[in-house]
Protein backbone atom coordinates (compact mmCIF):
# COMPACT_ATOMS: atom_id res chain seq x y z
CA UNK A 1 0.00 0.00 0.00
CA UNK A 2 1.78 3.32 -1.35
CA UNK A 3 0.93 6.70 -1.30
CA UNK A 4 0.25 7.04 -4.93
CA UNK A 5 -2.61 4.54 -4.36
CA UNK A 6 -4.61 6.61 -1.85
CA UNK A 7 -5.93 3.61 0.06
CA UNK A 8 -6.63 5.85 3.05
CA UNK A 9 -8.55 7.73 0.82
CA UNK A 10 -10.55 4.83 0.06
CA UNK A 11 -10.84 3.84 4.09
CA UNK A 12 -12.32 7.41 4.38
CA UNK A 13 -14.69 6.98 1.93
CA UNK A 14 -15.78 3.56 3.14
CA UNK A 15 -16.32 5.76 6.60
CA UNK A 16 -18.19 8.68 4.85
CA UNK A 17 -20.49 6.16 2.61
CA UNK A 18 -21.86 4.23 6.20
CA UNK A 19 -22.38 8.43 7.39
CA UNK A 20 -24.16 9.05 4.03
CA UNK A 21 -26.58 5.61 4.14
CA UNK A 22 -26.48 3.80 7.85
CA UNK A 23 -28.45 0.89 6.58
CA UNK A 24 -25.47 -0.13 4.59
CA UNK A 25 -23.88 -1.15 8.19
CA UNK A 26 -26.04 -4.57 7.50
CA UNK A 27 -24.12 -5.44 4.75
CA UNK A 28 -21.63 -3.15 3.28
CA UNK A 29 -17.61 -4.05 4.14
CA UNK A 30 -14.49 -3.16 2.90
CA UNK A 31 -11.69 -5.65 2.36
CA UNK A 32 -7.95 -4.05 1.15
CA UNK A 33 -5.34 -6.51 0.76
CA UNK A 34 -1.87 -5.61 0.78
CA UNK A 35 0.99 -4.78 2.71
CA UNK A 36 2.95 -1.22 3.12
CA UNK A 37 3.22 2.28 4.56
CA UNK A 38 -0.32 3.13 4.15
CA UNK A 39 -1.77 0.00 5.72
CA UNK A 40 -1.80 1.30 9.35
CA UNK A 41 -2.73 4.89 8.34
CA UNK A 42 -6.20 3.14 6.76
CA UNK A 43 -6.28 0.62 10.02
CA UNK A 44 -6.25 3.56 12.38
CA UNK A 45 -8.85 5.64 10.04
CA UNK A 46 -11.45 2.39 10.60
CA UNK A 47 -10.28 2.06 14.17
CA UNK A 48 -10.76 5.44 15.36
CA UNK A 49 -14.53 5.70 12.95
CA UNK A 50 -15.49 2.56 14.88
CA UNK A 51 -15.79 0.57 11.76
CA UNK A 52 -13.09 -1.59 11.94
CA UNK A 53 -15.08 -4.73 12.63
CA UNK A 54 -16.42 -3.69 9.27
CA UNK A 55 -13.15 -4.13 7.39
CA UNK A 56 -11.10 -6.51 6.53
CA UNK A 57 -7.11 -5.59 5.96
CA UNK A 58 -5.24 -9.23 5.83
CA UNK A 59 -1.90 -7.39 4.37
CA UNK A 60 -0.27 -9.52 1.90
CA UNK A 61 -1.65 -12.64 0.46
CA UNK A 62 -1.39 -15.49 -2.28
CA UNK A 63 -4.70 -16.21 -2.72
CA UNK A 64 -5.95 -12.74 -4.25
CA UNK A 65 -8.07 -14.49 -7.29
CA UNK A 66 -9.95 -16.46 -4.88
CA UNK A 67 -10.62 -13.39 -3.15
CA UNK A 68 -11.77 -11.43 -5.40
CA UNK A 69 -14.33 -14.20 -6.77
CA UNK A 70 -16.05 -13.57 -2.78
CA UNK A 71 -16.13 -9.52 -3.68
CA UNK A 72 -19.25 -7.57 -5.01
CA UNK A 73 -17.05 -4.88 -6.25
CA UNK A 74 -13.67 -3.31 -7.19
CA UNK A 75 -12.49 -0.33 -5.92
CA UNK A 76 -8.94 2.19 -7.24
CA UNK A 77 -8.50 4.98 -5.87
CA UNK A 78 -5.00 5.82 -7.02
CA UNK A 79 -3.95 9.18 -7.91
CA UNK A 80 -1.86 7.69 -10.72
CA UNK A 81 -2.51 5.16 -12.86
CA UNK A 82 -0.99 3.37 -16.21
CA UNK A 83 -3.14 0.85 -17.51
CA UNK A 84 -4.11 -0.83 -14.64
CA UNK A 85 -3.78 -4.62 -14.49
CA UNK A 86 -5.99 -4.55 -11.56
CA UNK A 87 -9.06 -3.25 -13.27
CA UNK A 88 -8.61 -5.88 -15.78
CA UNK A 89 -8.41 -8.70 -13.26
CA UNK A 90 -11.64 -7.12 -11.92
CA UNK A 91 -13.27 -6.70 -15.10
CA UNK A 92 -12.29 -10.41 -15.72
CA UNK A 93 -13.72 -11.73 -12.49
CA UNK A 94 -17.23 -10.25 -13.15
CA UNK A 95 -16.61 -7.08 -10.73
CA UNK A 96 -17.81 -3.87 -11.40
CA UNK A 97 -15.36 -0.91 -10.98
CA UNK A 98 -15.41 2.06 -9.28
CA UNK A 99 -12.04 3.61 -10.21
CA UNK A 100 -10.47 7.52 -10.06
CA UNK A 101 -10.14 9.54 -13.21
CA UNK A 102 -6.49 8.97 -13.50
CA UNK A 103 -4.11 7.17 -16.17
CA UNK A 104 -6.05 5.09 -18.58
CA UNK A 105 -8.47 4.12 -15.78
CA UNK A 106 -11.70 5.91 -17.94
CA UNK A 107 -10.15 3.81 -21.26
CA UNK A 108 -11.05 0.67 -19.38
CA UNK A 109 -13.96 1.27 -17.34
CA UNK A 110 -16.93 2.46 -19.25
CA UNK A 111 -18.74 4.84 -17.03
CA UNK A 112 -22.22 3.67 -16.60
CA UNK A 113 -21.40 0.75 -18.16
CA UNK A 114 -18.93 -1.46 -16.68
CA UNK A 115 -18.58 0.91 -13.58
CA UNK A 116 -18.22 4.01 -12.22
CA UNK A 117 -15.76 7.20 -12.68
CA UNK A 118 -14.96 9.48 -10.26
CA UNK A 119 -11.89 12.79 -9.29
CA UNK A 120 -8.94 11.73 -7.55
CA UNK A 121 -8.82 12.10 -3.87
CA UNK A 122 -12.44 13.29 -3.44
CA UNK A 123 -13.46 11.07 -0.66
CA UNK A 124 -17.04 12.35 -1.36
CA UNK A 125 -17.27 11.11 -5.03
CA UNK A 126 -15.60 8.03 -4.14
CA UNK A 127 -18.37 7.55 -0.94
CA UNK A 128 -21.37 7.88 -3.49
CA UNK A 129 -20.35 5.91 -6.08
CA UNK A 130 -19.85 2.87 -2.86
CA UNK A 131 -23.09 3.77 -1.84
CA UNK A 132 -24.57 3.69 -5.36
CA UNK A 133 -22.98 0.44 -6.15
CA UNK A 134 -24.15 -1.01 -2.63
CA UNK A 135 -27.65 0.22 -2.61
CA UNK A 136 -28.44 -1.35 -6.02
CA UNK A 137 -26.25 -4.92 -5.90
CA UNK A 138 -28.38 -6.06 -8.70
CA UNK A 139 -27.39 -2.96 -11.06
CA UNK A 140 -23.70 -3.70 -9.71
CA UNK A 141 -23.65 -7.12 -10.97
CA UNK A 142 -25.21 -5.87 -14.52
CA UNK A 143 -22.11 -3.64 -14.90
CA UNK A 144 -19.74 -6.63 -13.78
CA UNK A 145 -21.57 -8.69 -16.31
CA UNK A 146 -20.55 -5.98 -18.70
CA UNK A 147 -17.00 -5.75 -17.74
CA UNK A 148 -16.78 -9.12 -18.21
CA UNK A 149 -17.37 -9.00 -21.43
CA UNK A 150 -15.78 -5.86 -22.68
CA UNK A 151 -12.70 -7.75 -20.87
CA UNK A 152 -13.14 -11.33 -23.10
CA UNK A 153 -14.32 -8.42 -26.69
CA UNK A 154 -10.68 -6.26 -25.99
CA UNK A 155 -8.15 -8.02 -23.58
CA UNK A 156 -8.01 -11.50 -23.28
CA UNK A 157 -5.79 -13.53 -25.26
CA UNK A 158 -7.61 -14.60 -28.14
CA UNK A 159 -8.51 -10.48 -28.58
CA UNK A 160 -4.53 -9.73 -28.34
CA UNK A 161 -3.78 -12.54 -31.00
CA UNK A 162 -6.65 -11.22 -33.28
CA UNK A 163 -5.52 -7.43 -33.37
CA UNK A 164 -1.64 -9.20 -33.95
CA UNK A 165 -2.94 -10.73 -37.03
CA UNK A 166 -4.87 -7.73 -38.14
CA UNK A 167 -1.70 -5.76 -38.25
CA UNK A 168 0.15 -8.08 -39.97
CA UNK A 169 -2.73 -8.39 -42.41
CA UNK A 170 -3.14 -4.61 -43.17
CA UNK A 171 1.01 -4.19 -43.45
CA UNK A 172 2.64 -6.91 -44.49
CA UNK A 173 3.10 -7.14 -48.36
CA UNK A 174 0.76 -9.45 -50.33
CA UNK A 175 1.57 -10.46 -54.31
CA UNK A 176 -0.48 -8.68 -56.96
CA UNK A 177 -1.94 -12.23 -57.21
CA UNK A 178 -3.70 -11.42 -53.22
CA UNK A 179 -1.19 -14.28 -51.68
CA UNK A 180 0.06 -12.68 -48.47
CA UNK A 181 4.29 -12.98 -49.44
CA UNK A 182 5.66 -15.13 -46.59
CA UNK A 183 9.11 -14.41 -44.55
CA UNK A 184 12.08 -14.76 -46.59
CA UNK A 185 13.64 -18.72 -45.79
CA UNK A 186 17.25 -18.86 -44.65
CA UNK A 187 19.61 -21.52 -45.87
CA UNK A 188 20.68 -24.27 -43.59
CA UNK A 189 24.14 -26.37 -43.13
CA UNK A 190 26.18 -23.60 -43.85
CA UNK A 191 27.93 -21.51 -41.60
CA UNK A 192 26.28 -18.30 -40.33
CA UNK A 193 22.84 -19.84 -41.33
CA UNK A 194 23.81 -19.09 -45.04
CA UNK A 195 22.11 -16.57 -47.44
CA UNK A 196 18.72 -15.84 -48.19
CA UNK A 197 17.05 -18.65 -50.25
CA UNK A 198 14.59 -16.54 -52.93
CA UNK A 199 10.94 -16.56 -51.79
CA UNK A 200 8.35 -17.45 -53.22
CA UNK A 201 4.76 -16.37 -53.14
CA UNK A 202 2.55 -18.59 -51.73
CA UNK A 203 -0.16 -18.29 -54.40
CA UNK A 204 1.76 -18.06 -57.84
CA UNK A 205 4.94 -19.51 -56.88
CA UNK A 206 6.97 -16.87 -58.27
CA UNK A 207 10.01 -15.38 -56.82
CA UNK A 208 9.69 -11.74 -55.19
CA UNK A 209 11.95 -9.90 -53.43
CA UNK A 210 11.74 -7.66 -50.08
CA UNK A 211 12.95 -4.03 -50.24
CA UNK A 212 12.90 -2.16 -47.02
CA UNK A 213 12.52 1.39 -46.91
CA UNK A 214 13.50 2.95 -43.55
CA UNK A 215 11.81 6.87 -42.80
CA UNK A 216 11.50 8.99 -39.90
CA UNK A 217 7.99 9.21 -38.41
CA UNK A 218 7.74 11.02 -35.31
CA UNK A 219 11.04 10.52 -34.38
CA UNK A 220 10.67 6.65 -34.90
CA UNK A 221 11.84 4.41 -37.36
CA UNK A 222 9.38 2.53 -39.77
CA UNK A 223 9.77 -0.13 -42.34
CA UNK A 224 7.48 0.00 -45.21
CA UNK A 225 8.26 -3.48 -46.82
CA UNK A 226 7.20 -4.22 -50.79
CA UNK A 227 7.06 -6.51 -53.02
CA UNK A 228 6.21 -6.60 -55.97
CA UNK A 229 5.73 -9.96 -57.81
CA UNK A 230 8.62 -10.35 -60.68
CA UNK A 231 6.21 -12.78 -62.60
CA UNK A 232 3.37 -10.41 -62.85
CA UNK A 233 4.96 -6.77 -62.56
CA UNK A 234 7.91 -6.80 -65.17
């Protein structure tokens, strides 16, 4: 638990949203797992609230998918964010998120759909959308319903592997006869792996060659490969 984080800014919320809606003592809880600097800080906010029998703060553990499968919903409230592997393990496990507008935090969670967005460290903003996502558990579940989905559509494997082969569709040089032109082959049994065997288009058979042409774009290098197909262009 690090600054950056802001878990006592989510302990103060969990404090605020039982202020805001007391009925939510009956079933709302908190449960932070982790270990660091910031674990005590959000102990003693619970302790001195009298909610600490409310909470559950294990510190560090092994077992965090299991735990997460036993939650209702996911909760960031970092102050800085990249893309956050933790909303995508929520998203995956059927959670909705409640998650601060930081980082690419709003590029995962789809406000209203998958979850909720809300400022960094505005314990207010963060207490309503708790008390939103507590007071309607059936809405909640919707939006982790949702998230799991979105999560399967954009970031699972199969999703990665999919927008790999797009790319290589769209870029990589096809023949004029619409074979896509395979990776040059390399000689074996000699030494140094030998030279470049001629390819050969998959669809006509006829030999082709690679010419790369390097360019500035941005201040990165690109490499727009063609080839065009000596059978049909000369």
């Amino acid at each position: 638990m690090q600054q950056v984080k802001a878990q006592t800014t989510l302990a103060q919320a969990f404090v605020r949203a039982l202020q805001l809606q007391p009925t939510l003592r009956a079933r709302l809880r908190l449960v932070m797992v982790g270990d660091g600097p910031l674990r005590a800080e959000a102990q003693a906010i619970l302790d001195s609230a009298g909610v600490a029998h409310l909470a559950w703060l294990p510190g560090e553990r092994t077992d965090v998918p299991q735990i997460m499968r036993g939650l209702d919903g996911f909760v960031l409230p970092s102050l800085a964010e990249g893309i956050s592997n933790t909303i995508l393990e929520a998203m995956a496990s059927g959670l909705p998120v409640l998650a601060t507008a930081v980082g690419g935090n709003a590029d995962l969670v789809q406000a209203g759909e998958t979850g909720a967005i809300v400022p960094p460290g505005d314990v207010q903003a963060l207490a309503a959308g708790l008390v939103q996502m507590a007071s309607d558990p059936l809405h909640a579940a919707a939006l982790g319903e949702r998230g799991r989905a979105v999560a399967e559509q954009r970031f699972s494997l199969d999703a990665m592997v999919s927008a790999y082969q797009g790319l290589y569709d769209r870029h990589w040089p096809a023949c004029p006869c619409g074979a896509l032109i395979p990776a040059p082959q390399v000689e074996s049994g000699s030494p140094g792996g030998g030279p470049s065997l001629p390819p050969l288009c998959a669809g006509c058979h006829a030999p082709y060659r690679l010419i790369a042409v390097a360019g500035r774009v941005r201040g990165q290098f690109t490499y727009h490969p063609r080839s065009p197909c000596h059978r049909s262009c000369r």
